[in-house]
C-alpha atoms as a PDB file:
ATOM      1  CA  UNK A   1      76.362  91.987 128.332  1.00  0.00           C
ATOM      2  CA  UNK A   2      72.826  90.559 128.223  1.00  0.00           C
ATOM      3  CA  UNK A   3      69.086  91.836 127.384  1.00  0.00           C
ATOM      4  CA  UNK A   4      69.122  90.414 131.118  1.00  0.00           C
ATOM      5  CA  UNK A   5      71.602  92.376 132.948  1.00  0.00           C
ATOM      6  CA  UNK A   6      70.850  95.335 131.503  1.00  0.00           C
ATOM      7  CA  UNK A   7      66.991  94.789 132.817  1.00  0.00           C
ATOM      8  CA  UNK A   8      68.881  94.074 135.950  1.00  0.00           C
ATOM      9  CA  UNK A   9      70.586  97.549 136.207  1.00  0.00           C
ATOM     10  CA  UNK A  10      68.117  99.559 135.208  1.00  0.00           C
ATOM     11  CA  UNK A  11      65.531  97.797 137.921  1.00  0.00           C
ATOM     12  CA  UNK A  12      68.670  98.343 140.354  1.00  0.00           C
ATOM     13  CA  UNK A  13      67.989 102.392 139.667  1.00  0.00           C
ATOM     14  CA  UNK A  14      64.403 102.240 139.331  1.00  0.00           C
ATOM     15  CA  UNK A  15      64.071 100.683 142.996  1.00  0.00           C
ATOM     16  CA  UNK A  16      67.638 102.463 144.959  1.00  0.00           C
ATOM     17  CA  UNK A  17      65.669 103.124 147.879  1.00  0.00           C
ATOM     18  CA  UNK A  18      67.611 106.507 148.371  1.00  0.00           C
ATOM     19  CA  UNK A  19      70.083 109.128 146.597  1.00  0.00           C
ATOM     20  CA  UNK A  20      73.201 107.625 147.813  1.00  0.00           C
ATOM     21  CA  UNK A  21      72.246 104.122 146.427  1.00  0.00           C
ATOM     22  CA  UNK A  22      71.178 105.762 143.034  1.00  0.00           C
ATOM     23  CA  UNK A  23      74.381 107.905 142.749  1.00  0.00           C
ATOM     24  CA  UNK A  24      76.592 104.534 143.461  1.00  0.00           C
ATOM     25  CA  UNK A  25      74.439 102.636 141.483  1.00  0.00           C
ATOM     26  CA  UNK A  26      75.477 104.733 138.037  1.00  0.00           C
ATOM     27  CA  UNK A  27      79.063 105.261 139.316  1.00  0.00           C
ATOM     28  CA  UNK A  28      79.247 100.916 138.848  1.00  0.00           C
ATOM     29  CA  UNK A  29      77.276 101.213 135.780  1.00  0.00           C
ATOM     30  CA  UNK A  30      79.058 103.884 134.139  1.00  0.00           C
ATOM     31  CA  UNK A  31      81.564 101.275 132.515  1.00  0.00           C
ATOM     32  CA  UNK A  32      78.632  99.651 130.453  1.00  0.00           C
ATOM     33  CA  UNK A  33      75.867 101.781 130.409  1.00  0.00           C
ATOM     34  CA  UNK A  34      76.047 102.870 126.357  1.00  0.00           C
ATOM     35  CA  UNK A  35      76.152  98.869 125.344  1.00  0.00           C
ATOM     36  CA  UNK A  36      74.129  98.229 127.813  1.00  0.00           C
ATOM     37  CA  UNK A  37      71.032 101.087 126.564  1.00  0.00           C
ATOM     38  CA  UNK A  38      71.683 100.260 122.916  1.00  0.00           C
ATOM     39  CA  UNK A  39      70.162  96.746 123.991  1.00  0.00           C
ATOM     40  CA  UNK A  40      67.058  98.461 124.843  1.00  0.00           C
ATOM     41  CA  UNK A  41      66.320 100.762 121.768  1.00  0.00           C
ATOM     42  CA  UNK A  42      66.911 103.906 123.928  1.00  0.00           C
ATOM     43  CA  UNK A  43      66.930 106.588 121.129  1.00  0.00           C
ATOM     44  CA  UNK A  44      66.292 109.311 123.377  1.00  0.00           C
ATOM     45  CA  UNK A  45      69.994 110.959 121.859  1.00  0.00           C
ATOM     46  CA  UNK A  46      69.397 110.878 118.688  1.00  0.00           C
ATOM     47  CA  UNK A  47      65.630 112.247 119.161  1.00  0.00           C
ATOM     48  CA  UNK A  48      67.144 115.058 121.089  1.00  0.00           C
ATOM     49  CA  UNK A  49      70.040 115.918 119.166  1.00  0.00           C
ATOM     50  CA  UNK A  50      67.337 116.103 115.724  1.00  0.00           C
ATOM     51  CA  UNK A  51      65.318 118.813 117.676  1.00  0.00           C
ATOM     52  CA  UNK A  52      68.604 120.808 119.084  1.00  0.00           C
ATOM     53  CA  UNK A  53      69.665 121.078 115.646  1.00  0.00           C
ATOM     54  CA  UNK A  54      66.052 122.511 114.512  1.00  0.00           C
ATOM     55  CA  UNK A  55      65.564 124.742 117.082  1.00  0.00           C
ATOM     56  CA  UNK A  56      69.173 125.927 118.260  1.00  0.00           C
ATOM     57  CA  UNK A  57      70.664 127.231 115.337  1.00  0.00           C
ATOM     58  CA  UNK A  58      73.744 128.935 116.780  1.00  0.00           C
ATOM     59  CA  UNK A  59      76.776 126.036 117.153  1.00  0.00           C
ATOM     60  CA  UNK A  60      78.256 128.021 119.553  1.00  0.00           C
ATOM     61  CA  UNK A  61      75.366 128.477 121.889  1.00  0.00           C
ATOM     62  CA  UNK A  62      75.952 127.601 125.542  1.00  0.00           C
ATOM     63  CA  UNK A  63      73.976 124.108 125.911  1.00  0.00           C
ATOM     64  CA  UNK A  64      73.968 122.523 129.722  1.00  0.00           C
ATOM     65  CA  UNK A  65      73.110 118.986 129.285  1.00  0.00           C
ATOM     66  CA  UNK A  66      71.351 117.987 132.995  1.00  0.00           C
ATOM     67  CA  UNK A  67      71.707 114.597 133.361  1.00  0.00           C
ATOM     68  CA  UNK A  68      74.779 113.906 131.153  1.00  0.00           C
ATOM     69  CA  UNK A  69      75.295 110.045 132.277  1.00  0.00           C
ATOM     70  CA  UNK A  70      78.007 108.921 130.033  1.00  0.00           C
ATOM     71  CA  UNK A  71      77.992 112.032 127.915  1.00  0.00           C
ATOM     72  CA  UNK A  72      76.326 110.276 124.636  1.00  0.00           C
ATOM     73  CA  UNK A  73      74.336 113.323 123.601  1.00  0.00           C
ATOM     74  CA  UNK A  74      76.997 115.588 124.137  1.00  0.00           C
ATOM     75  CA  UNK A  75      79.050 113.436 121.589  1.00  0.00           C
ATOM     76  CA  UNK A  76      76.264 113.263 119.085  1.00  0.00           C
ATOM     77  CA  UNK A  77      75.942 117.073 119.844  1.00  0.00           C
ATOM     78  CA  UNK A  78      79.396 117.929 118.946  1.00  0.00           C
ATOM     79  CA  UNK A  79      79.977 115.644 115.878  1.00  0.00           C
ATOM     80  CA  UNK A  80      77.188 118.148 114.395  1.00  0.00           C
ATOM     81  CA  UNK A  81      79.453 121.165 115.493  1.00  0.00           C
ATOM     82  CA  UNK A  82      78.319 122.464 118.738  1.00  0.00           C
ATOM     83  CA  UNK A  83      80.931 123.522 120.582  1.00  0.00           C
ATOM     84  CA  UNK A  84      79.772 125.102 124.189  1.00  0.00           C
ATOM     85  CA  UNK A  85      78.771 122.106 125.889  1.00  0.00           C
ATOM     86  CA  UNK A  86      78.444 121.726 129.795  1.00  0.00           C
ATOM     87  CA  UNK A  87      77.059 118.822 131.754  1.00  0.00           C
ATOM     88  CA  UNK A  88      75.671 117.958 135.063  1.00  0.00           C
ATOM     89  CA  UNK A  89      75.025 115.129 136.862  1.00  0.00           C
ATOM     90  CA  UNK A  90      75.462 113.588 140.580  1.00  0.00           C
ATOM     91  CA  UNK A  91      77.470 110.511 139.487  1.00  0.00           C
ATOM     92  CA  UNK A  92      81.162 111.097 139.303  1.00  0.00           C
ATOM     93  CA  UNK A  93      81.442 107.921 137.282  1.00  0.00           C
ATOM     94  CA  UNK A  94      78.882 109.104 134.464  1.00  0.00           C
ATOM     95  CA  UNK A  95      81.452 112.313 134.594  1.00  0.00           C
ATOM     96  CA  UNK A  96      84.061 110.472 134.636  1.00  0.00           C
ATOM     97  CA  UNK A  97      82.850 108.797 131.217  1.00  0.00           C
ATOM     98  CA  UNK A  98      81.631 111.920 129.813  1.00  0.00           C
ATOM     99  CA  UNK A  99      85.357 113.637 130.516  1.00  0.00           C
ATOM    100  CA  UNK A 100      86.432 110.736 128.060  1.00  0.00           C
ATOM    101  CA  UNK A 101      84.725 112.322 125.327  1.00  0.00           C
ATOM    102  CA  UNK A 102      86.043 115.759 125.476  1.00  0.00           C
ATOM    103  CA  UNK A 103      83.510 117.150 124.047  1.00  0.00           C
ATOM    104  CA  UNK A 104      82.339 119.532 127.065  1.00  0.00           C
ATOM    105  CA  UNK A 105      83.917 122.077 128.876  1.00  0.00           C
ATOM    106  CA  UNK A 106      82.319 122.310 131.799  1.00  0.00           C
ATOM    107  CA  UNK A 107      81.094 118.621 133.873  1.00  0.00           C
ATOM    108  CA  UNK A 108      80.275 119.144 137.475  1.00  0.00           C
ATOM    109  CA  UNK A 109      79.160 117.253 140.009  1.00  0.00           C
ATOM    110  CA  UNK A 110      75.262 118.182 140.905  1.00  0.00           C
ATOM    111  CA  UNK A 111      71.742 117.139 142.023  1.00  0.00           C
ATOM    112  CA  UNK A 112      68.669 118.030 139.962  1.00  0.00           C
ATOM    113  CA  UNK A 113      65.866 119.042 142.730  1.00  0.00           C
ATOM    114  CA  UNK A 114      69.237 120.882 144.631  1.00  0.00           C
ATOM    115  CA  UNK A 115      70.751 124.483 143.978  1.00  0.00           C
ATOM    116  CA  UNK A 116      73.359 124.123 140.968  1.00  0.00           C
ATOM    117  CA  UNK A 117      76.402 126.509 140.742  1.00  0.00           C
ATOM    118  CA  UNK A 118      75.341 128.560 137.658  1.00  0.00           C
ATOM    119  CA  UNK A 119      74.605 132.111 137.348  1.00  0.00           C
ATOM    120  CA  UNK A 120      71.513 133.334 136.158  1.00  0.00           C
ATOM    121  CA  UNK A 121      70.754 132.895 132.547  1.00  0.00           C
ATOM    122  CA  UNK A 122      74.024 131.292 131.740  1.00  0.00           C
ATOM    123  CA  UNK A 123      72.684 128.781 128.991  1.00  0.00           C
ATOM    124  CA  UNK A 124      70.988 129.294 125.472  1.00  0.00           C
ATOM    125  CA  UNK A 125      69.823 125.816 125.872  1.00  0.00           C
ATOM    126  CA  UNK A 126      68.899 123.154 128.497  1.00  0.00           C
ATOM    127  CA  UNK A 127      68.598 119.502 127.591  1.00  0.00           C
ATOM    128  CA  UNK A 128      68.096 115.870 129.699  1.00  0.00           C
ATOM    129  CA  UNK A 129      67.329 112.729 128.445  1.00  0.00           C
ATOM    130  CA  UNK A 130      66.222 110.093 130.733  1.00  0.00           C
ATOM    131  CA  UNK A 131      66.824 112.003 134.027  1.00  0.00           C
ATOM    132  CA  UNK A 132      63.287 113.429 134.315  1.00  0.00           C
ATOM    133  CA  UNK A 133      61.811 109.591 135.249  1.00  0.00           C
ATOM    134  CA  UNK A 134      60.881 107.807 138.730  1.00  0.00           C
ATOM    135  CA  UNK A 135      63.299 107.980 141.870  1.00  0.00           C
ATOM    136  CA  UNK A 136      65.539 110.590 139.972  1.00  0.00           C
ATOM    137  CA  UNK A 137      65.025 114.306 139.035  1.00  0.00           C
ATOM    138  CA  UNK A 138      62.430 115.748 141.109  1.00  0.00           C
ATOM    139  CA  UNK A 139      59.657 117.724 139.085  1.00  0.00           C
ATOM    140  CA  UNK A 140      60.810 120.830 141.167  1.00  0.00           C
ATOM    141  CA  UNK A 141      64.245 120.764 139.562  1.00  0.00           C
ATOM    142  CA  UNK A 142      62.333 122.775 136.418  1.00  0.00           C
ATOM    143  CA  UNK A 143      62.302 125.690 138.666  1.00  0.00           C
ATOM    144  CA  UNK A 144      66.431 125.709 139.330  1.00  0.00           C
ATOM    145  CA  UNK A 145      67.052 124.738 135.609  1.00  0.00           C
ATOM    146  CA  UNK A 146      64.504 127.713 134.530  1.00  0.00           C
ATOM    147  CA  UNK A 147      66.497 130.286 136.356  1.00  0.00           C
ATOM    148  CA  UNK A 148      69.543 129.411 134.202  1.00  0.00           C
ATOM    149  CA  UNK A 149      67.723 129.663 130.965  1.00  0.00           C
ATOM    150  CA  UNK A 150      68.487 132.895 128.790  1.00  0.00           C
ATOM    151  CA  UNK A 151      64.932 134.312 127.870  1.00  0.00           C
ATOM    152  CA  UNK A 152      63.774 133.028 124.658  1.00  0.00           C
ATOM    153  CA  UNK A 153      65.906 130.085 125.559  1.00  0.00           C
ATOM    154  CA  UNK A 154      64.871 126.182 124.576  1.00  0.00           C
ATOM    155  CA  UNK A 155      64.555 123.476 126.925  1.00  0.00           C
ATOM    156  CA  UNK A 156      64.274 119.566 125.511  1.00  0.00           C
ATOM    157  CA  UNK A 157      63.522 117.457 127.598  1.00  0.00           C
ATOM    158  CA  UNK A 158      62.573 113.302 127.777  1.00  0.00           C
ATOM    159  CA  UNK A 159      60.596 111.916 130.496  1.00  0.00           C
ATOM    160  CA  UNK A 160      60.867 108.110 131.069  1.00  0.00           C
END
């Protein structure tokens, strides 16, 4: 792995002319995506996992991470106790490297922008890193990911 590939994958996802290209764009990056960040500084995790642990105080609070890629926050998450993890994201290969981790117990397959198979209210907490950016997560996708918030509920979020 190279500084140079890894500029190479993430223009690959920047300019995937269409969902289906994006979605089997991560599925072949999925394998080195986490060396392939750490070349680039991305600190988004840690960032987010300092503010969960400020602001969501109960470990067992129900936390859907939207966006999970390869499940690296969820990891961080746990290692500091939290326990009620769930992740979305429309890559089954990102899932597929998230499963790995067991450290969720809920990964399904969904779109940000699209209807997601929650109830109302079901989470404590609602986190992404890196989804919200160009060509990805639609700004409307707020609206779905609202409606699953518990009131008084904290949302963390990283644009890119």
């Amino acid at each position: 792995m190279t500084r140079e590939k890894t500029d190479e994958w993430i223009g690959a996802v920047y300019k995937a002319p269409d969902r289906d290209t994006l979605k089997a764009t991560y599925d072949t990056w999925a394998v080195s995506y986490d060396a392939d960040m750490l070349l680039t500084g991305y600190l988004h995790y840690a960032m987010v996992t300092g503010l969960v642990s400020r602001h969501v105080t109960r470990k067992d609070a129900a936390i859907l991470d939207a966006g999970v890629g390869t499940g690296a926050l969820g990891s961080l998450l746990n290692l500091l106790g939290y326990n009620n993890l769930s992740g979305i994201d429309m890559s089954a290969g990102m899932l597929a490297k998230a499963a790995e981790r067991k450290c969720y117990s809920d990964l399904r397959q969904a779109v940000l922008g699209e209807k997601l198979d929650f109830v109302d209210k079901s989470f404590d907490a609602i986190l992404s890193t890196g989804t919200f950016t160009e060509g990805h997560a639609p700004a409307s996708a707020f609206d779905e990911l609202a409606r699953l918030l518990e009131p008084g509920g904290v949302m963390i979020f990283t644009i890119s």
